[in-house]
PDB file of N, CA and C in Angstrom:
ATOM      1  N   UNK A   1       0.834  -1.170   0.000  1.00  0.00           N
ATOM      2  CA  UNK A   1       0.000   0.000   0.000  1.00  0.00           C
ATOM      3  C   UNK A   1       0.889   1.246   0.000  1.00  0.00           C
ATOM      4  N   UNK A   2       0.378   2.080  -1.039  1.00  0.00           N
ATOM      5  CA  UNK A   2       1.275   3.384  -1.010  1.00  0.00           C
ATOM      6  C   UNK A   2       0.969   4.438  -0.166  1.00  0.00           C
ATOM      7  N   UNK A   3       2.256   4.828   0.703  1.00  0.00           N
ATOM      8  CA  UNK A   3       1.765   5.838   2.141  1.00  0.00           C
ATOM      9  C   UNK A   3       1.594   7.258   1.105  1.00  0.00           C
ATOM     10  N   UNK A   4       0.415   8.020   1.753  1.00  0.00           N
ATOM     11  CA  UNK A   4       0.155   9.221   1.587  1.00  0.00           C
ATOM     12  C   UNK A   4       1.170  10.024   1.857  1.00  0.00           C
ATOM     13  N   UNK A   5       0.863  11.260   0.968  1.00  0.00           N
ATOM     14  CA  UNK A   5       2.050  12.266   1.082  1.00  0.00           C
ATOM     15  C   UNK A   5       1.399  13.621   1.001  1.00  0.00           C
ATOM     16  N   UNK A   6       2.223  14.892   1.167  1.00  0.00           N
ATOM     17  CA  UNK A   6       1.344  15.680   1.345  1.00  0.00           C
ATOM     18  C   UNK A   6       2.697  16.843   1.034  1.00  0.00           C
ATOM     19  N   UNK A   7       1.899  17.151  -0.333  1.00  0.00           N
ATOM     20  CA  UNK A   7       2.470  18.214  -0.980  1.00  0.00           C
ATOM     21  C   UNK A   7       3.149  19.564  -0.461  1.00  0.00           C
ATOM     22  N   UNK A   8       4.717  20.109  -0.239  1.00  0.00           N
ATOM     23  CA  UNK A   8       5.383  21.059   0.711  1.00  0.00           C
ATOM     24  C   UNK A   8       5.923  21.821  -0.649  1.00  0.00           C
ATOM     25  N   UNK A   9       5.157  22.967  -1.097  1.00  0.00           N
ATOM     26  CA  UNK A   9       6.137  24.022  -2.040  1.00  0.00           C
ATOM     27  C   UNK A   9       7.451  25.213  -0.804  1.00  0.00           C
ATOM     28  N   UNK A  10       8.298  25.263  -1.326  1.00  0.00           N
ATOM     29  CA  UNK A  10       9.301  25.840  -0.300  1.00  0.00           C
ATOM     30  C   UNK A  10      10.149  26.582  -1.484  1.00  0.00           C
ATOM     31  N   UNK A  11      10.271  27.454  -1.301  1.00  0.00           N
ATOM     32  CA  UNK A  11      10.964  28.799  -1.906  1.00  0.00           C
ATOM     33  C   UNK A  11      12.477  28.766  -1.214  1.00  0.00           C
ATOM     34  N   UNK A  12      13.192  28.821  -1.736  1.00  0.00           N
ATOM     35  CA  UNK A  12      15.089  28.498  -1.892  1.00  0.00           C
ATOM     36  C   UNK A  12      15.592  29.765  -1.462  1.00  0.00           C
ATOM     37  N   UNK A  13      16.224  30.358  -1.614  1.00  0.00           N
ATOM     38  CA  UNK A  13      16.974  31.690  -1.715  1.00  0.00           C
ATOM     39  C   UNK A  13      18.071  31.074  -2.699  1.00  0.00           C
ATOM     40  N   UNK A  14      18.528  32.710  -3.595  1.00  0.00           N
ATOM     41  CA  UNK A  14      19.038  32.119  -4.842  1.00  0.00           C
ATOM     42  C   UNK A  14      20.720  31.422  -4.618  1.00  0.00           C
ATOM     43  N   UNK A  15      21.043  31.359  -3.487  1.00  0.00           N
ATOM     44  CA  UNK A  15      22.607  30.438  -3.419  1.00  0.00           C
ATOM     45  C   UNK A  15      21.922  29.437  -2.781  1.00  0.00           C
ATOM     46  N   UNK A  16      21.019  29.193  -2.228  1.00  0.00           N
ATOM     47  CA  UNK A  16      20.641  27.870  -1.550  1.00  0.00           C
ATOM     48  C   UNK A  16      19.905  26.918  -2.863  1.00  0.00           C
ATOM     49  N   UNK A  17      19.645  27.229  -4.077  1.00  0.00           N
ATOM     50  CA  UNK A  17      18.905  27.053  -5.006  1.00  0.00           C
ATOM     51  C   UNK A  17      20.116  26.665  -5.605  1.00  0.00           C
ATOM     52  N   UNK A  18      21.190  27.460  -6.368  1.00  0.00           N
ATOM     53  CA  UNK A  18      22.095  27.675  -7.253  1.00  0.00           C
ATOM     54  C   UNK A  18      22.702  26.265  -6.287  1.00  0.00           C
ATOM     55  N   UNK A  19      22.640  25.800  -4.899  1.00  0.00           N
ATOM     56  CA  UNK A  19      23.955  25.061  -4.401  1.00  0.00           C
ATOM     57  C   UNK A  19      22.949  23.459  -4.393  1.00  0.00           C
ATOM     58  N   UNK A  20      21.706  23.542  -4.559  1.00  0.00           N
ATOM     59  CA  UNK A  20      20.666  22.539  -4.913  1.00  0.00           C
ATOM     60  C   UNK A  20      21.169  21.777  -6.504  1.00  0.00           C
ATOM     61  N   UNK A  21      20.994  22.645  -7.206  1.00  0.00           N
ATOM     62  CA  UNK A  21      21.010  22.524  -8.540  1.00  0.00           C
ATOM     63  C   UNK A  21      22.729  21.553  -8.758  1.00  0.00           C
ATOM     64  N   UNK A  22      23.477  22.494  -8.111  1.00  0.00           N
ATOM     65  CA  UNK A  22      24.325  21.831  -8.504  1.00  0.00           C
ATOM     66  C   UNK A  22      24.676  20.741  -7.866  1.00  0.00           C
ATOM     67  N   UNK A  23      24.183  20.187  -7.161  1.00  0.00           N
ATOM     68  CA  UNK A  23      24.336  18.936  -6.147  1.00  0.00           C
ATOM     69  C   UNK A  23      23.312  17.972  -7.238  1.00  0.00           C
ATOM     70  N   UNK A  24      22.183  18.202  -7.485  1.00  0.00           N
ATOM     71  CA  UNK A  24      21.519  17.713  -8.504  1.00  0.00           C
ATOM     72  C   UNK A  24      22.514  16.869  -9.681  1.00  0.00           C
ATOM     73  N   UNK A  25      22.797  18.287 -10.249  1.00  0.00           N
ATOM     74  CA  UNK A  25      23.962  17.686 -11.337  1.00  0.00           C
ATOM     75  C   UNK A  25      25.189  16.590 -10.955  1.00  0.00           C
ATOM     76  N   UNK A  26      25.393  17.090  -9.948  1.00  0.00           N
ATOM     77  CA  UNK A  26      27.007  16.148 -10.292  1.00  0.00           C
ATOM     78  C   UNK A  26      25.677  14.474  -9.266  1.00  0.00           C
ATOM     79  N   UNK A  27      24.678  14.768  -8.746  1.00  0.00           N
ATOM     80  CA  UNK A  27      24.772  13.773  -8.751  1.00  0.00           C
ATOM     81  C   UNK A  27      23.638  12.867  -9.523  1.00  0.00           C
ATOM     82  N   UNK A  28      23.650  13.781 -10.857  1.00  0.00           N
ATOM     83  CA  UNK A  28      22.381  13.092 -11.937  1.00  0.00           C
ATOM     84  C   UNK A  28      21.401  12.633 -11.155  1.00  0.00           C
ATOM     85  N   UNK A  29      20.724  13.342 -10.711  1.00  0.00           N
ATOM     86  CA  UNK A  29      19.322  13.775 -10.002  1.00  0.00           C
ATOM     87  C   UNK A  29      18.514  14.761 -10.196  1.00  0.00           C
ATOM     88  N   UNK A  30      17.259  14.609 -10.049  1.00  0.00           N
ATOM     89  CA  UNK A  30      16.557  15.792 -10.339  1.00  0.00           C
ATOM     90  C   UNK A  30      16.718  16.610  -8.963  1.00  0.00           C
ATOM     91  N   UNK A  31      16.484  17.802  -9.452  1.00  0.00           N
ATOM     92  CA  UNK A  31      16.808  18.564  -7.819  1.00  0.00           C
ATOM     93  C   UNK A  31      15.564  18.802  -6.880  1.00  0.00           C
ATOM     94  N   UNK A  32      14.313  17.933  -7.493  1.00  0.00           N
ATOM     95  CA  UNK A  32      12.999  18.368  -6.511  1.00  0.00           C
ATOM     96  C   UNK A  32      13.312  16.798  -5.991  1.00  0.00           C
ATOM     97  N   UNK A  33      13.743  15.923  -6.747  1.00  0.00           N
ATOM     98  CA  UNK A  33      14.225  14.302  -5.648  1.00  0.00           C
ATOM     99  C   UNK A  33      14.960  14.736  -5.059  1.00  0.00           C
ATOM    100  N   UNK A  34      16.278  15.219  -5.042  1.00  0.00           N
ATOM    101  CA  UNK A  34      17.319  15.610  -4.241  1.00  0.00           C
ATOM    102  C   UNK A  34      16.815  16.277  -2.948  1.00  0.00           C
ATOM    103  N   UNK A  35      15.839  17.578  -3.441  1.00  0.00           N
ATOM    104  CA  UNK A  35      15.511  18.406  -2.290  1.00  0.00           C
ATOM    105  C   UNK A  35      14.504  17.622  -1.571  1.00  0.00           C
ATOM    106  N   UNK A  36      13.113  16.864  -2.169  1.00  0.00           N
ATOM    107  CA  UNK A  36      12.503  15.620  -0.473  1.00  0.00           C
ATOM    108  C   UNK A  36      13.248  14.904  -0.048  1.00  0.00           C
ATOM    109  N   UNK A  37      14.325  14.326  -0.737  1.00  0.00           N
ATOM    110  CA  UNK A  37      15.255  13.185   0.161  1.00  0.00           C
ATOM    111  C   UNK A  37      16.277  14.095   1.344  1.00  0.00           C
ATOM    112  N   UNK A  38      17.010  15.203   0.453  1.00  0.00           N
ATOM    113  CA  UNK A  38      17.450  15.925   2.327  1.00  0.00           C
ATOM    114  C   UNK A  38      16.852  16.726   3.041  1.00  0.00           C
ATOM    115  N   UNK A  39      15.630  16.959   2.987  1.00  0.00           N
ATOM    116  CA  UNK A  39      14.401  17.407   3.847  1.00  0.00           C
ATOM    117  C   UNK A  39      14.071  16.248   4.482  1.00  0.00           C
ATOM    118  N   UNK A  40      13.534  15.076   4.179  1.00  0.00           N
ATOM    119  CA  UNK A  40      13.131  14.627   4.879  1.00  0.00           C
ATOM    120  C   UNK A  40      14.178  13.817   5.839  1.00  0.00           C
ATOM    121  N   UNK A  41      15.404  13.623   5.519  1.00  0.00           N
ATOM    122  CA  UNK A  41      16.623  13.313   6.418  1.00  0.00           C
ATOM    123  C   UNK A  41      16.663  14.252   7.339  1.00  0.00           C
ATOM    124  N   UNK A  42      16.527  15.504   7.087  1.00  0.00           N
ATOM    125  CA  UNK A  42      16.820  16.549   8.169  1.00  0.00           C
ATOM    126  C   UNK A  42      15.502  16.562   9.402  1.00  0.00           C
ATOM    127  N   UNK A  43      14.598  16.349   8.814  1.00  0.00           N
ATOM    128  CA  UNK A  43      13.364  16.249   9.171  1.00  0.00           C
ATOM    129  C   UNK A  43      13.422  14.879  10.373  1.00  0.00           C
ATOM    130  N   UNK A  44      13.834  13.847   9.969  1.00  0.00           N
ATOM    131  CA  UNK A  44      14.033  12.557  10.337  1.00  0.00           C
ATOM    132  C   UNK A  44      14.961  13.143  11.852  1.00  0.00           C
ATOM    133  N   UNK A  45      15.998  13.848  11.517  1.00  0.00           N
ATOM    134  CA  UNK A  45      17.135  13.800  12.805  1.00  0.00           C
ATOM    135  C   UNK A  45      16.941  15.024  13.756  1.00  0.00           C
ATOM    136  N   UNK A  46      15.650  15.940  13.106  1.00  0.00           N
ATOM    137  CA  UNK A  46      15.221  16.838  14.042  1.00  0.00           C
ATOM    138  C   UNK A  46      14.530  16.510  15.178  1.00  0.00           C
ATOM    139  N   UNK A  47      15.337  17.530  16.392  1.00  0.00           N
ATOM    140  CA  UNK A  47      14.768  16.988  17.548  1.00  0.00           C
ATOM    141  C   UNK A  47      13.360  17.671  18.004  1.00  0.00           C
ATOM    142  N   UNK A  48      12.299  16.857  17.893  1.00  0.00           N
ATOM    143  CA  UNK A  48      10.708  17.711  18.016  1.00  0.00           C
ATOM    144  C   UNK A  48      10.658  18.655  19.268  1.00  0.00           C
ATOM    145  N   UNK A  49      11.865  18.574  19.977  1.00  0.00           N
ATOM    146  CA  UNK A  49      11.470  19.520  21.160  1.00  0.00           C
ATOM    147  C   UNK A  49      11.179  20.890  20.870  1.00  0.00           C
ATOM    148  N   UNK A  50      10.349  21.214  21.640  1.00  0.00           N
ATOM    149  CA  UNK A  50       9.448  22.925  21.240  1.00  0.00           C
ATOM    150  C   UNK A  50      10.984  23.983  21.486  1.00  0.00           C
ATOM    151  N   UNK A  51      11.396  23.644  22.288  1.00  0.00           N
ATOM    152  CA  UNK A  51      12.732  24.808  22.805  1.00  0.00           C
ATOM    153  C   UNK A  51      14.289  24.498  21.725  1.00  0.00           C
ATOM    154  N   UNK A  52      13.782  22.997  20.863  1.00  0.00           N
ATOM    155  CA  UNK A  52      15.065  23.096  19.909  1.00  0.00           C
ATOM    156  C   UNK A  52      14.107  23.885  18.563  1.00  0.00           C
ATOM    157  N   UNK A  53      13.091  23.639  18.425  1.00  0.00           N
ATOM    158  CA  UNK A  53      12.569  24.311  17.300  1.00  0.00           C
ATOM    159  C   UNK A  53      12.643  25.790  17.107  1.00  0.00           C
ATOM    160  N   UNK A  54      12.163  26.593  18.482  1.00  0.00           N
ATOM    161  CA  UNK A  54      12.145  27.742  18.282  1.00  0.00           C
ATOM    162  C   UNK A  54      13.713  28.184  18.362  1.00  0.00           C
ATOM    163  N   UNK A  55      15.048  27.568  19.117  1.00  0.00           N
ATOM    164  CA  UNK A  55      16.497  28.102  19.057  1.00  0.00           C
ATOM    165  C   UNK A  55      16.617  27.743  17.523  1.00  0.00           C
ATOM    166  N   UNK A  56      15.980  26.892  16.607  1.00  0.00           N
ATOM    167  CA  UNK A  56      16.292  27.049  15.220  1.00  0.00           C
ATOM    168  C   UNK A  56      15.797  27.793  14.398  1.00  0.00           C
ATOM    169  N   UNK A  57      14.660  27.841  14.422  1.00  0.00           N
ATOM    170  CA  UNK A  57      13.620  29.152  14.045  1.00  0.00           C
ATOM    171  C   UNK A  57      14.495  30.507  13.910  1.00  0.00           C
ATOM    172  N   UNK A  58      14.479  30.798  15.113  1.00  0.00           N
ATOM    173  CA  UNK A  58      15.298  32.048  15.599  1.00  0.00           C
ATOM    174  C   UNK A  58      16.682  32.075  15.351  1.00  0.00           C
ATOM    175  N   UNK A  59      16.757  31.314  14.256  1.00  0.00           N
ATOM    176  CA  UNK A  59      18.242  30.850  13.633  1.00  0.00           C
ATOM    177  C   UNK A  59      18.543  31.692  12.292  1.00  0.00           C
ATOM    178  N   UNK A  60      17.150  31.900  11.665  1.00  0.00           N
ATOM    179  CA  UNK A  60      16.954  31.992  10.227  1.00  0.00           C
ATOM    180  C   UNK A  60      17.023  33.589   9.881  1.00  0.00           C
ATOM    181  N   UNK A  61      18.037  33.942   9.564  1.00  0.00           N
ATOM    182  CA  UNK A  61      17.791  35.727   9.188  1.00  0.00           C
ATOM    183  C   UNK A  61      15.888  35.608   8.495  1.00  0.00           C
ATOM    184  N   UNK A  62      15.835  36.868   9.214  1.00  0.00           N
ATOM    185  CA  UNK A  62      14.864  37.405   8.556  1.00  0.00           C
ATOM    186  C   UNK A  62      13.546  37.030   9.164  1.00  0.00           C
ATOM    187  N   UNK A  63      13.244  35.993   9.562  1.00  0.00           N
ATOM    188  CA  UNK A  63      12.181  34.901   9.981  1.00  0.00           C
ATOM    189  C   UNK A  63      10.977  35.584  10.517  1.00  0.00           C
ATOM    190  N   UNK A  64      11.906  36.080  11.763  1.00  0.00           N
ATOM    191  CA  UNK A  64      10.635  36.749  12.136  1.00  0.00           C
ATOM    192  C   UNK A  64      10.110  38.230  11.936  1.00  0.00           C
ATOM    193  N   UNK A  65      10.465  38.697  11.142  1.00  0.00           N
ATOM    194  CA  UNK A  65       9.861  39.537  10.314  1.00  0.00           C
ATOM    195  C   UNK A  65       9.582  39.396   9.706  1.00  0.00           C
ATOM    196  N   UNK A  66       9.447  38.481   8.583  1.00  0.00           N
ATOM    197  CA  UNK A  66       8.514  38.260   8.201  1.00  0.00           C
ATOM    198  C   UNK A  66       7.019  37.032   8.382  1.00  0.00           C
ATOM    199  N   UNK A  67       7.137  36.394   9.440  1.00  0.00           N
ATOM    200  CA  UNK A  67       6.105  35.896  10.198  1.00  0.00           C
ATOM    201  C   UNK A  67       5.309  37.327  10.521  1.00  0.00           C
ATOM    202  N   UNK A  68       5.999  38.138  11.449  1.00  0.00           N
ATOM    203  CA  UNK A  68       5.008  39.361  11.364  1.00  0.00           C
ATOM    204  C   UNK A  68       4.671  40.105  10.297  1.00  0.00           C
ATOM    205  N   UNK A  69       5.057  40.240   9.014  1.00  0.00           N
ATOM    206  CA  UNK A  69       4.390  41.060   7.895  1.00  0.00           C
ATOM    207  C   UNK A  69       3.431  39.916   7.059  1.00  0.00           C
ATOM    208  N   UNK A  70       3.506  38.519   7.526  1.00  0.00           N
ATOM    209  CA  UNK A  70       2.715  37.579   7.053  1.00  0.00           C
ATOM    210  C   UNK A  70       1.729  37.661   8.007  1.00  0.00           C
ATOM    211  N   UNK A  71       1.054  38.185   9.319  1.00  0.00           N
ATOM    212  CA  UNK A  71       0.407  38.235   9.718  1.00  0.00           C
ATOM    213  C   UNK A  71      -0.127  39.785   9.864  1.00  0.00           C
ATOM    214  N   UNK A  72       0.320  40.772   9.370  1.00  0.00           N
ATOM    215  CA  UNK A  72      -0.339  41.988   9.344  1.00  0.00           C
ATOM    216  C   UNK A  72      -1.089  41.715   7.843  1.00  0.00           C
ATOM    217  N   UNK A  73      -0.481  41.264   6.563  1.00  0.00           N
ATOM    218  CA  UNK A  73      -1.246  40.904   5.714  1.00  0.00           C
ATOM    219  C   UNK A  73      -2.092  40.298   5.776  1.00  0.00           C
ATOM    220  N   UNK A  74      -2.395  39.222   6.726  1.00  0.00           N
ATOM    221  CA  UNK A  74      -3.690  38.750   6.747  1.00  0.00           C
ATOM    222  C   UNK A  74      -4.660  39.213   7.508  1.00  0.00           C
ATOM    223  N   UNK A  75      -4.076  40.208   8.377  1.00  0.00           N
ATOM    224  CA  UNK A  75      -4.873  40.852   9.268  1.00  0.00           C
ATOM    225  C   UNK A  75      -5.487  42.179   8.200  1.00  0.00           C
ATOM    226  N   UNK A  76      -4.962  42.301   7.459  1.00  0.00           N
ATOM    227  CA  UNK A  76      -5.249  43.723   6.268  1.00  0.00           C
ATOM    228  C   UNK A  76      -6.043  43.144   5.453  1.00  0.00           C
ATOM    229  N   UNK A  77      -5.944  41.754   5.435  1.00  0.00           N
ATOM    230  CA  UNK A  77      -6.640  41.398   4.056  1.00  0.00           C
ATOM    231  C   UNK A  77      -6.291  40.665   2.964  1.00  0.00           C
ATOM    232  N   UNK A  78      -4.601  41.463   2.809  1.00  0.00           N
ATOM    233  CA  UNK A  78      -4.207  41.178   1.773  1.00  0.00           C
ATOM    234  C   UNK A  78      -3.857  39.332   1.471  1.00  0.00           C
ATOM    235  N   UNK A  79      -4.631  38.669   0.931  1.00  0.00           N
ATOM    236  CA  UNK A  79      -4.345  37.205   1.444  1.00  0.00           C
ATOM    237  C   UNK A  79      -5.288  36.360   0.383  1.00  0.00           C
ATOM    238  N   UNK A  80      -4.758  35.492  -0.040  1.00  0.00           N
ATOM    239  CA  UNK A  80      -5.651  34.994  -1.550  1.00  0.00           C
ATOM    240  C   UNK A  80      -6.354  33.683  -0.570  1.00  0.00           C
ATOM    241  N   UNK A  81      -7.383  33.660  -0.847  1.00  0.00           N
ATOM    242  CA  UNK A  81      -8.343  32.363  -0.443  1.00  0.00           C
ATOM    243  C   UNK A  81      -7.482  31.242  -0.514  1.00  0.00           C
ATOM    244  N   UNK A  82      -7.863  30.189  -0.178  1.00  0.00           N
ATOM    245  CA  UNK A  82      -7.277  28.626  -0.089  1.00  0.00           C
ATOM    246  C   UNK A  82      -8.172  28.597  -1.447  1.00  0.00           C
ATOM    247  N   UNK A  83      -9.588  28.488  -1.389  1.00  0.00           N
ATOM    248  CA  UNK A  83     -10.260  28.201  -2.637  1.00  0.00           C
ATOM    249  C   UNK A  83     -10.379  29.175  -3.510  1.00  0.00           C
ATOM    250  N   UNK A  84      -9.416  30.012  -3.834  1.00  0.00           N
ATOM    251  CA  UNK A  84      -8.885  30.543  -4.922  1.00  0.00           C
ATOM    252  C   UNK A  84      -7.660  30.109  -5.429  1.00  0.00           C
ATOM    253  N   UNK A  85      -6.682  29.158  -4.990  1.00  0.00           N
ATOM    254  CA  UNK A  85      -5.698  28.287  -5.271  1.00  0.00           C
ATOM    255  C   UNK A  85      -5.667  27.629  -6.497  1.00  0.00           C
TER     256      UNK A  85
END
């Protein structure tokens, strides 16, 4: 029986993309196989604790600013339906 899966679009930044691609190549792979197989490895060795998530979170330039301009936009409005998708 084939396990369900559940579709993750994720936006790169352009050297994290450019360093995808080329890992792709040299290792004759497509780079959207490449990118679920070390997501979900990373995913696999992450520790679910709430206090390692947020010290990683709070890892990521930028993050939380824009979590907050992703939530003033939806608080404004500005925000496309799910069933407009």
């Amino acid at each position: 029986m084939a396990r369900a899966s559940t579709r993750v679009n994720i936006i790169l930044d352009e050297e994290r993309a450019l360093k995808l691609r080329y890992l792709a190549e040299r290792t004759h792979t497509n780079a959207g196989t490449l990118a679920r197989s070390l997501l979900s490895s990373a995913l696999d060795e992450a520790d679910p604790d709430p206090r390692d998530v947020t010290v990683l979170l709070d890892g990521i330039d930028g993050a939380w600013d824009q979590a907050l301009a992703g939530l003033a936009d939806a608080r404004a409005g500005r925000v496309v339906p799910l069933e407009d998708l």
